[in-house]
C-alpha atoms as a PDB file:
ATOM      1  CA  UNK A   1      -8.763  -2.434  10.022  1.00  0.00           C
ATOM      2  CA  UNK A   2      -9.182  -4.015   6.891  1.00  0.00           C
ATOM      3  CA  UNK A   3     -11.596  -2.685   4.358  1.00  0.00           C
ATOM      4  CA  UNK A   4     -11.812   0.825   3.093  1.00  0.00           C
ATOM      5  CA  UNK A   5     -12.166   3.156   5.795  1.00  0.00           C
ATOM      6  CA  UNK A   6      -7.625   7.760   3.793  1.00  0.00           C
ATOM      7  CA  UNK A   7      -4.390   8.302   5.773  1.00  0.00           C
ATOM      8  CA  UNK A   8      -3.903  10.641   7.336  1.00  0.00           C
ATOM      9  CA  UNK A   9      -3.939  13.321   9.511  1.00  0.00           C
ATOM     10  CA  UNK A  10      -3.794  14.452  12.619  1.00  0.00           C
ATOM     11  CA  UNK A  11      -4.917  16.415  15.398  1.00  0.00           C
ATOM     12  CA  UNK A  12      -4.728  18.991  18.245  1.00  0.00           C
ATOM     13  CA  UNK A  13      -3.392  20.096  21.522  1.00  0.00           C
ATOM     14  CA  UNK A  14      -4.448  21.981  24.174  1.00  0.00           C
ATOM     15  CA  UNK A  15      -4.590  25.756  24.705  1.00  0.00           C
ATOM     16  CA  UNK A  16      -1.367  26.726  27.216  1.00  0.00           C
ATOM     17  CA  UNK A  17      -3.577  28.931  28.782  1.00  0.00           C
ATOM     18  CA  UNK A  18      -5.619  25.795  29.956  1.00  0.00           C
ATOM     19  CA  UNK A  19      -3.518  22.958  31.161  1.00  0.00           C
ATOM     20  CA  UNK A  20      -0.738  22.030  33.915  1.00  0.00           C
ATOM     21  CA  UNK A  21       2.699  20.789  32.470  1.00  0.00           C
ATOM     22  CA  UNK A  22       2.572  17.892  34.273  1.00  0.00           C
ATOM     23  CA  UNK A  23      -0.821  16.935  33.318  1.00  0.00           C
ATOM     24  CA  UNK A  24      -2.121  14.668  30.665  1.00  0.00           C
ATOM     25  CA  UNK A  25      -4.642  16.551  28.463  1.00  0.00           C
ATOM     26  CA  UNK A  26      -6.864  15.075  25.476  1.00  0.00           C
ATOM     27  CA  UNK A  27      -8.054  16.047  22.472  1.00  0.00           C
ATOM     28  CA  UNK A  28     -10.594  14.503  19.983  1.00  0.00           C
ATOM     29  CA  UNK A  29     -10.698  16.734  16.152  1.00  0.00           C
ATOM     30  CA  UNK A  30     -12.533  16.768  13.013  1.00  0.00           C
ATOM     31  CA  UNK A  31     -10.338  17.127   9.855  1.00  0.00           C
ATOM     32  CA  UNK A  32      -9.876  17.527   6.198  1.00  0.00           C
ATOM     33  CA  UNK A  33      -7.315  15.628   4.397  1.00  0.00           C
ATOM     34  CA  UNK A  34      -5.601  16.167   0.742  1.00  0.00           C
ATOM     35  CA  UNK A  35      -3.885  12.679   0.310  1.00  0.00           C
ATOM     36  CA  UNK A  36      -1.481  12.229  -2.782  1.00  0.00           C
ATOM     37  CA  UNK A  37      -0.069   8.955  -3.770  1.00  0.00           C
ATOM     38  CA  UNK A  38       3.026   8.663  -5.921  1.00  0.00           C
ATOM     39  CA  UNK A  39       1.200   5.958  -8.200  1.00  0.00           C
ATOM     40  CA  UNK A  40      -0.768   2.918  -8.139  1.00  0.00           C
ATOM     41  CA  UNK A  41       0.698   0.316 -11.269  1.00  0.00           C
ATOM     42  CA  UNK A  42      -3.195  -0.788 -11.176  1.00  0.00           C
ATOM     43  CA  UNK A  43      -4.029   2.476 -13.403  1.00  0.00           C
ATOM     44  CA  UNK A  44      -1.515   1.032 -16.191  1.00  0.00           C
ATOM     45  CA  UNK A  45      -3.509  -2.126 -16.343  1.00  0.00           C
ATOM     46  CA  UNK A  46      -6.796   0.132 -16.406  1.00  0.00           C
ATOM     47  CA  UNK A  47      -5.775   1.725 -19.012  1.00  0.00           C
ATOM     48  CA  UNK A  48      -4.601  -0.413 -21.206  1.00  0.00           C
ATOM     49  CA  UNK A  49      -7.858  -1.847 -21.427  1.00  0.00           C
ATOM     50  CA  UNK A  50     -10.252   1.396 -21.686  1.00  0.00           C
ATOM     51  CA  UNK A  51     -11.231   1.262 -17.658  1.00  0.00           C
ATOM     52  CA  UNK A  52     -11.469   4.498 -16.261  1.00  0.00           C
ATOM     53  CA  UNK A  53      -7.847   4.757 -14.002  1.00  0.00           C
ATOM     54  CA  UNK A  54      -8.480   5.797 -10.552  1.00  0.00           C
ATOM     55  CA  UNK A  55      -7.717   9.051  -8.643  1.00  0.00           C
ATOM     56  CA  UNK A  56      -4.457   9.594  -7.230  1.00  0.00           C
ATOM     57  CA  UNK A  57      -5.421  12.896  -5.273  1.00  0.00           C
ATOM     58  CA  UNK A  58      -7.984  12.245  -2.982  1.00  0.00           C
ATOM     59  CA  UNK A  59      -9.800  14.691  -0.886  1.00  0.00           C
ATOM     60  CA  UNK A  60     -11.582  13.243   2.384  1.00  0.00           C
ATOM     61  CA  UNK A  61     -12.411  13.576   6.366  1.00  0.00           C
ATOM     62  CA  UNK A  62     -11.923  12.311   9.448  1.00  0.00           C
ATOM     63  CA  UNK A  63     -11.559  11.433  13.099  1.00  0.00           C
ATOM     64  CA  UNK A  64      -8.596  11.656  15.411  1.00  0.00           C
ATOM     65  CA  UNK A  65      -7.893  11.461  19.036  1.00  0.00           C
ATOM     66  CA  UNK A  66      -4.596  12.951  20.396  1.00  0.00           C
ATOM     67  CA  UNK A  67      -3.308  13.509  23.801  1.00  0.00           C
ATOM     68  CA  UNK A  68      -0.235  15.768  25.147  1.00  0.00           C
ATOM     69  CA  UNK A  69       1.639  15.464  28.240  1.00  0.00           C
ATOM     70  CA  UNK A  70       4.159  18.457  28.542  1.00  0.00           C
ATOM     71  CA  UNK A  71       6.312  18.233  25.360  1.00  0.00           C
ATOM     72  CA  UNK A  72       5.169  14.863  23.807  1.00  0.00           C
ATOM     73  CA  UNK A  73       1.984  14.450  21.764  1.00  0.00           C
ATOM     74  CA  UNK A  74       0.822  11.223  20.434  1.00  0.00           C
ATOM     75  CA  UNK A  75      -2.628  10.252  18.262  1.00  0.00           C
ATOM     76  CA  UNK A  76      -5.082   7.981  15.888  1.00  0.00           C
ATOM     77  CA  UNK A  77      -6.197   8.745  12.601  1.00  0.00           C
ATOM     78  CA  UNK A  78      -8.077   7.590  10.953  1.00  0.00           C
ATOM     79  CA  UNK A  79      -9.625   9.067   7.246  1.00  0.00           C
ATOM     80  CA  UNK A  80     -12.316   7.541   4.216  1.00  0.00           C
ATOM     81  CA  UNK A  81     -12.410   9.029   0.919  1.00  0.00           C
ATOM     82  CA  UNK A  82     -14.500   7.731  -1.707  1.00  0.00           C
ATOM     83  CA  UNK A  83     -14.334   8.511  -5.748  1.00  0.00           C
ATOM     84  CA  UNK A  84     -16.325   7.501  -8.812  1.00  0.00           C
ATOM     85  CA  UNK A  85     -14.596   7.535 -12.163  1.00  0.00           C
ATOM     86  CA  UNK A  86     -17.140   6.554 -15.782  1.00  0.00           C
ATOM     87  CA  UNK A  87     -15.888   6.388 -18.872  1.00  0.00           C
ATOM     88  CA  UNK A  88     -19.036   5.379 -21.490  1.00  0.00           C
ATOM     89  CA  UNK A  89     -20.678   1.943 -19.933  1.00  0.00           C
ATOM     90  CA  UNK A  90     -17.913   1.774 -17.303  1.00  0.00           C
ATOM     91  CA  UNK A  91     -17.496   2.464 -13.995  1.00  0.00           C
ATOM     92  CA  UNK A  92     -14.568   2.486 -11.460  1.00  0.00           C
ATOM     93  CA  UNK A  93     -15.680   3.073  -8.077  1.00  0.00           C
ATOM     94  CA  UNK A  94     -12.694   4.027  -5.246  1.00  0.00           C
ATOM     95  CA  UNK A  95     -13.042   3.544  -1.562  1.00  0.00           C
ATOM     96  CA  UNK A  96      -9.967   4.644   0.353  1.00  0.00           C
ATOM     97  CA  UNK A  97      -8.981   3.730   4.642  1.00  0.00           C
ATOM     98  CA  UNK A  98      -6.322   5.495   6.232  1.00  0.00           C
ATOM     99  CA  UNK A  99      -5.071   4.481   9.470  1.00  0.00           C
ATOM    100  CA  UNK A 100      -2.280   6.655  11.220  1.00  0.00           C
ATOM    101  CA  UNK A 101      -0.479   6.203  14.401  1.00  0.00           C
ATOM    102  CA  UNK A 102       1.362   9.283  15.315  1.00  0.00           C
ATOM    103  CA  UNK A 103       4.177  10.405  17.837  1.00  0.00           C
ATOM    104  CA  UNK A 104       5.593  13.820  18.093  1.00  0.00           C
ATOM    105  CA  UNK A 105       7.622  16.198  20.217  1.00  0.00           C
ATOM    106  CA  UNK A 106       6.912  20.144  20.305  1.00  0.00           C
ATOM    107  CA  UNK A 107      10.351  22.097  18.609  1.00  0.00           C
ATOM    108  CA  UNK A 108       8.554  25.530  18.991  1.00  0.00           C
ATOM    109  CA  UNK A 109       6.813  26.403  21.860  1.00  0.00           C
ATOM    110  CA  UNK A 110       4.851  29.497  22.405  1.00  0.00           C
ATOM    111  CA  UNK A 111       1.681  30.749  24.866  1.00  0.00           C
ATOM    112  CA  UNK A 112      -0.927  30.648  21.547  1.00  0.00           C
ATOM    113  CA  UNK A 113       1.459  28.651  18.713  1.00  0.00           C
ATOM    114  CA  UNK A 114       3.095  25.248  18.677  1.00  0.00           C
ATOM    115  CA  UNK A 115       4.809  23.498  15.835  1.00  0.00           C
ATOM    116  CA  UNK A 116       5.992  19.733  16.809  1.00  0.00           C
ATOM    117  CA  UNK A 117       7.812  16.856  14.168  1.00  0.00           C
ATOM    118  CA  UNK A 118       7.683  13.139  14.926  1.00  0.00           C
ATOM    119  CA  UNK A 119       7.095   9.841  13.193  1.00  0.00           C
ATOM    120  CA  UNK A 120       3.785   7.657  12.056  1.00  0.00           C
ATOM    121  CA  UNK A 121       2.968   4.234  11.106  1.00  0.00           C
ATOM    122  CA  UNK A 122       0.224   3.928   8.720  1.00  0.00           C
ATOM    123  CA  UNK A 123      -2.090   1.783   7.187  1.00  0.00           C
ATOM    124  CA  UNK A 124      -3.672   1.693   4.093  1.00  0.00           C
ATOM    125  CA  UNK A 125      -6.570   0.012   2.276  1.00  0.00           C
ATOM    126  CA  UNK A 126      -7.572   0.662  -1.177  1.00  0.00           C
ATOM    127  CA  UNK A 127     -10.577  -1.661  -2.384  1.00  0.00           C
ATOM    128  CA  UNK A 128     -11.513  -0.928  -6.398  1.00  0.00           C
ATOM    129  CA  UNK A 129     -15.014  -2.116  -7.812  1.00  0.00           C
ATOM    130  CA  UNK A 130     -15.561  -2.275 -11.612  1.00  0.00           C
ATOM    131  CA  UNK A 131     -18.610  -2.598 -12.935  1.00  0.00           C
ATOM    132  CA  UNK A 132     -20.551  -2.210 -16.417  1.00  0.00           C
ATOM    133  CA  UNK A 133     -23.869  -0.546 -17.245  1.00  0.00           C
ATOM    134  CA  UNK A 134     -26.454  -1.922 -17.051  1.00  0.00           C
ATOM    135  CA  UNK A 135     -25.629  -3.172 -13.556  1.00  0.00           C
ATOM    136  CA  UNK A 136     -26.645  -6.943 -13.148  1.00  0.00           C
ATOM    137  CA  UNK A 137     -29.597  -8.505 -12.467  1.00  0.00           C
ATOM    138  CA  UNK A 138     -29.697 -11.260  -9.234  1.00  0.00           C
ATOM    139  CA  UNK A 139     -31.886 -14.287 -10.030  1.00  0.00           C
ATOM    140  CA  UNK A 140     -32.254 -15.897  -6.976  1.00  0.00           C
ATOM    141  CA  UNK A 141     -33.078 -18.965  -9.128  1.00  0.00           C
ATOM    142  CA  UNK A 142     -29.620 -18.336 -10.986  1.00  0.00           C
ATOM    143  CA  UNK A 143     -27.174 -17.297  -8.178  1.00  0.00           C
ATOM    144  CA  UNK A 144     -24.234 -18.239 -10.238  1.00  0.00           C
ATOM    145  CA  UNK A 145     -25.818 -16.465 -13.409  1.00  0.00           C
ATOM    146  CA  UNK A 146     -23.547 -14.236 -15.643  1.00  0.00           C
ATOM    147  CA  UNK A 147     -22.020 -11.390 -13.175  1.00  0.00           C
ATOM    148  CA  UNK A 148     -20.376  -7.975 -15.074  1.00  0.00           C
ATOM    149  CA  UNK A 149     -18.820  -6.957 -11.437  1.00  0.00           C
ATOM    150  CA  UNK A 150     -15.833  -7.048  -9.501  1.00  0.00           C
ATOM    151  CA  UNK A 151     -14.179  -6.053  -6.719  1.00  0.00           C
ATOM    152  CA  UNK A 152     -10.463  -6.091  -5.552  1.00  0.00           C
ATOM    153  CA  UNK A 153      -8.000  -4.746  -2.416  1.00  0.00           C
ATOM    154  CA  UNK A 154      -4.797  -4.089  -1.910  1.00  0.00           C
ATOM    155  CA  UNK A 155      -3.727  -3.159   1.596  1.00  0.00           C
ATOM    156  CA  UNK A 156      -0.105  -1.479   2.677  1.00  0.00           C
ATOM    157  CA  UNK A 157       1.466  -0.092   5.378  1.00  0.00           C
ATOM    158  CA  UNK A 158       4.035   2.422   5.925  1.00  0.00           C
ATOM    159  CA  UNK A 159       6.753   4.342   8.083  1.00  0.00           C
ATOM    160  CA  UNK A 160       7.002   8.278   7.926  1.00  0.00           C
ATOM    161  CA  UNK A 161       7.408  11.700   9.372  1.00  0.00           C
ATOM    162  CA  UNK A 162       5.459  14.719  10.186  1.00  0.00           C
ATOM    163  CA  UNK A 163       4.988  18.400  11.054  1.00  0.00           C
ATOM    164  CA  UNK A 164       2.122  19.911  12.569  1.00  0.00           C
ATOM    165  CA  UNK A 165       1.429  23.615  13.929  1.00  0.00           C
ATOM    166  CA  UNK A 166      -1.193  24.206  16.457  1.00  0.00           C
ATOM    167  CA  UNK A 167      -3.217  27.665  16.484  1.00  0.00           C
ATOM    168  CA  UNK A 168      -4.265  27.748  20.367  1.00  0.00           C
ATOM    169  CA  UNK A 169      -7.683  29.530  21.507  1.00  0.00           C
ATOM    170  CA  UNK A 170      -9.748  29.888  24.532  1.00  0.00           C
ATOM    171  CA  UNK A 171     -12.172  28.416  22.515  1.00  0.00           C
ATOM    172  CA  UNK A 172     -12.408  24.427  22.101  1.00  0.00           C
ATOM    173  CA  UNK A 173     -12.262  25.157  18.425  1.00  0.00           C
ATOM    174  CA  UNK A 174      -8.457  25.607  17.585  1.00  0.00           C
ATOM    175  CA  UNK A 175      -6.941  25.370  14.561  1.00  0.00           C
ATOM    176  CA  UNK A 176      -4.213  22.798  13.253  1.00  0.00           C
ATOM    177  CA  UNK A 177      -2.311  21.886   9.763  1.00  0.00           C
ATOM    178  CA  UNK A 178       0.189  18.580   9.359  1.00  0.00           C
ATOM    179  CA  UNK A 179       2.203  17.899   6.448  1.00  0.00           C
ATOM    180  CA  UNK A 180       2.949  13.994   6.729  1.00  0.00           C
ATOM    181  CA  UNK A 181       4.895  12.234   4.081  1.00  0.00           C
ATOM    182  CA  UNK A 182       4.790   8.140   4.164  1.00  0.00           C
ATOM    183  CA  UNK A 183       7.213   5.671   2.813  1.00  0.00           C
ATOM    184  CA  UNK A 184       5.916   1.837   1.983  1.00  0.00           C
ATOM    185  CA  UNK A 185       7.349  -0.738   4.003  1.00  0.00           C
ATOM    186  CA  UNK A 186       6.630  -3.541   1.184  1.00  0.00           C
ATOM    187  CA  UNK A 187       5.330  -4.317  -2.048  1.00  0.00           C
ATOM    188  CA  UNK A 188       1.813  -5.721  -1.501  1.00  0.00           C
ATOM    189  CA  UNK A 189      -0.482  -7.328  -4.171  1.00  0.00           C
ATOM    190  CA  UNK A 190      -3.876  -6.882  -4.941  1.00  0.00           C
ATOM    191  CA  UNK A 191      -6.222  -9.650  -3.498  1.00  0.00           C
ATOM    192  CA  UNK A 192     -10.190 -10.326  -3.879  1.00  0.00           C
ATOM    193  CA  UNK A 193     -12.342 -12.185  -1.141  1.00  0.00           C
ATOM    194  CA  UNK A 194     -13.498 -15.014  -3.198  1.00  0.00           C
ATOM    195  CA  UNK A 195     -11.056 -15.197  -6.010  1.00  0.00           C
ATOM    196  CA  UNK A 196      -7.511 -15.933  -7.210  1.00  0.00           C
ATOM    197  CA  UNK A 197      -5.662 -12.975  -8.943  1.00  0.00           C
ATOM    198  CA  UNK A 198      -3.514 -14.192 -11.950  1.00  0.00           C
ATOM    199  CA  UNK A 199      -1.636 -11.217 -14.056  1.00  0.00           C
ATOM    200  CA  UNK A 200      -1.252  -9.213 -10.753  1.00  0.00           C
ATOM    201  CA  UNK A 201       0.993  -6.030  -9.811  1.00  0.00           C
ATOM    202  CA  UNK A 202       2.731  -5.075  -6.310  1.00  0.00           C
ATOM    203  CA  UNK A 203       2.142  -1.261  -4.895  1.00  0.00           C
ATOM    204  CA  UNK A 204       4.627   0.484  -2.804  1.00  0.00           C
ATOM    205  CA  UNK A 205       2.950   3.924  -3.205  1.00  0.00           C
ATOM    206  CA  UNK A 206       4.380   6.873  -1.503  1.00  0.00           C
ATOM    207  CA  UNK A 207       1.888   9.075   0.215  1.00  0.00           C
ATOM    208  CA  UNK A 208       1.963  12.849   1.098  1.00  0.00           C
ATOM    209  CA  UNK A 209      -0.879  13.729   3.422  1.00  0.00           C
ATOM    210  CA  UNK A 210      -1.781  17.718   4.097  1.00  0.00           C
ATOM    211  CA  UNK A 211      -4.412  18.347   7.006  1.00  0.00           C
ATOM    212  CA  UNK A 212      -6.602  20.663   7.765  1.00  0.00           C
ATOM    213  CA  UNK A 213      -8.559  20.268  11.443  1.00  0.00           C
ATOM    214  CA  UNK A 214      -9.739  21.546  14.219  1.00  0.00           C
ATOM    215  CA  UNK A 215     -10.823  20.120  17.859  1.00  0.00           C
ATOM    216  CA  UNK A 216     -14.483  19.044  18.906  1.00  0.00           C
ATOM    217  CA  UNK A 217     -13.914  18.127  22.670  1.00  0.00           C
ATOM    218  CA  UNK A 218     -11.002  18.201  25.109  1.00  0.00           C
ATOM    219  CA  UNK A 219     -10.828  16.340  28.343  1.00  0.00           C
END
């Protein structure tokens, strides 16, 4: 990964009506995710000079696939949330990736209701575009013409720890909810493709991820 693509999230296990202890069982789910992050020091630069700040509450969806094999579960996550922010003739546009590796163990265990904890690595990818009305014209006589746009990443990764609860139904279609908090294993600056960054800042934010889902397909 390594453009925008949220964090977050999780996924779903298999009705205990429907699978062998001893037998590997699959699950692929749709979710929603509420991602929070503790703060980005971008926004203080934003704001000091009249650019709309961006969101730190993001709402978004996504993809996982998660297997079980009797107690264990473990899954991929992965989440994209986009925002918009104007303020007069400026624009801040938002587009958000959130990788998640998770790995957790069942601590209640009932014939429709499961609740398991574990740890996650994650990866995130926040990539900012500012731009001023009215949006550029391209010459292709003057590629290297005046340009009123940029865009810039920053990219982080994380360690953490989870809870999720599993609703189990005969149908495919059962329920889950994670709450996932994520710690920053470094301070990472912001970088652009094609340009040096002078005046930057390092993020460490700290993420709290709430999930919503529910399974497609199990195999």
């Amino acid at each position: 990964m390594k453009t925008a693509l949220p964090v977050a999230a999780m996924l779903l296990v298999i009705s205990f009506n429907s699978f062998s202890q001893d037998t590997l069982k699959q699950r692929i789910s749709v979710f929603g995710l509420y991602t929070n992050f503790s703060n980005y020091h971008l926004n203080e630069k934003l704001a000091s000079q009249g650019i709309p700040e961006i969101n730190l509450n993001r709402f978004s969806g996504g993809l996982g696939y998660e297997f079980l094999f009797k107690s264990w579960t473990a899954g991929v996550n992965v989440a994209n949330a986009r925002g918009k922010y104007s303020e007069g003739n400026i624009t801040t546009k938002s587009s958000l990736m959130l990788g998640e590796f998770q790995v957790g163990h069942s601590i209640v265990k009932r014939q429709q209701f499961w609740v398991t904890a574990g740890v996650s690595a994650s990866y995130v990818s926040n990539t900012v575009s500012i731009f001023q009305e009215p949006k550029p014209t391209i010459s292709l006589d003057n590629l290297l013409g005046a340009n009123n746009n940029l865009t810039i990443r920053n990219d982080n990764y994380g360690v953490g720890f989870f809870t999720k609860a599993y609703l189990f139904t005969k149908s495919p279609f059962s329920p889950y909810l994670t709450l996932a908090y994520h710690i920053p294993v470094a301070k990472t600056e912001w970088k652009a493709d094609d340009s040096q960054i002078v005046d930057n800042v390092k993020e460490n934010p700290y993420i709290i991820n709430i999930t919503l889902g529910c399974s497609l397909f199990r195999f």
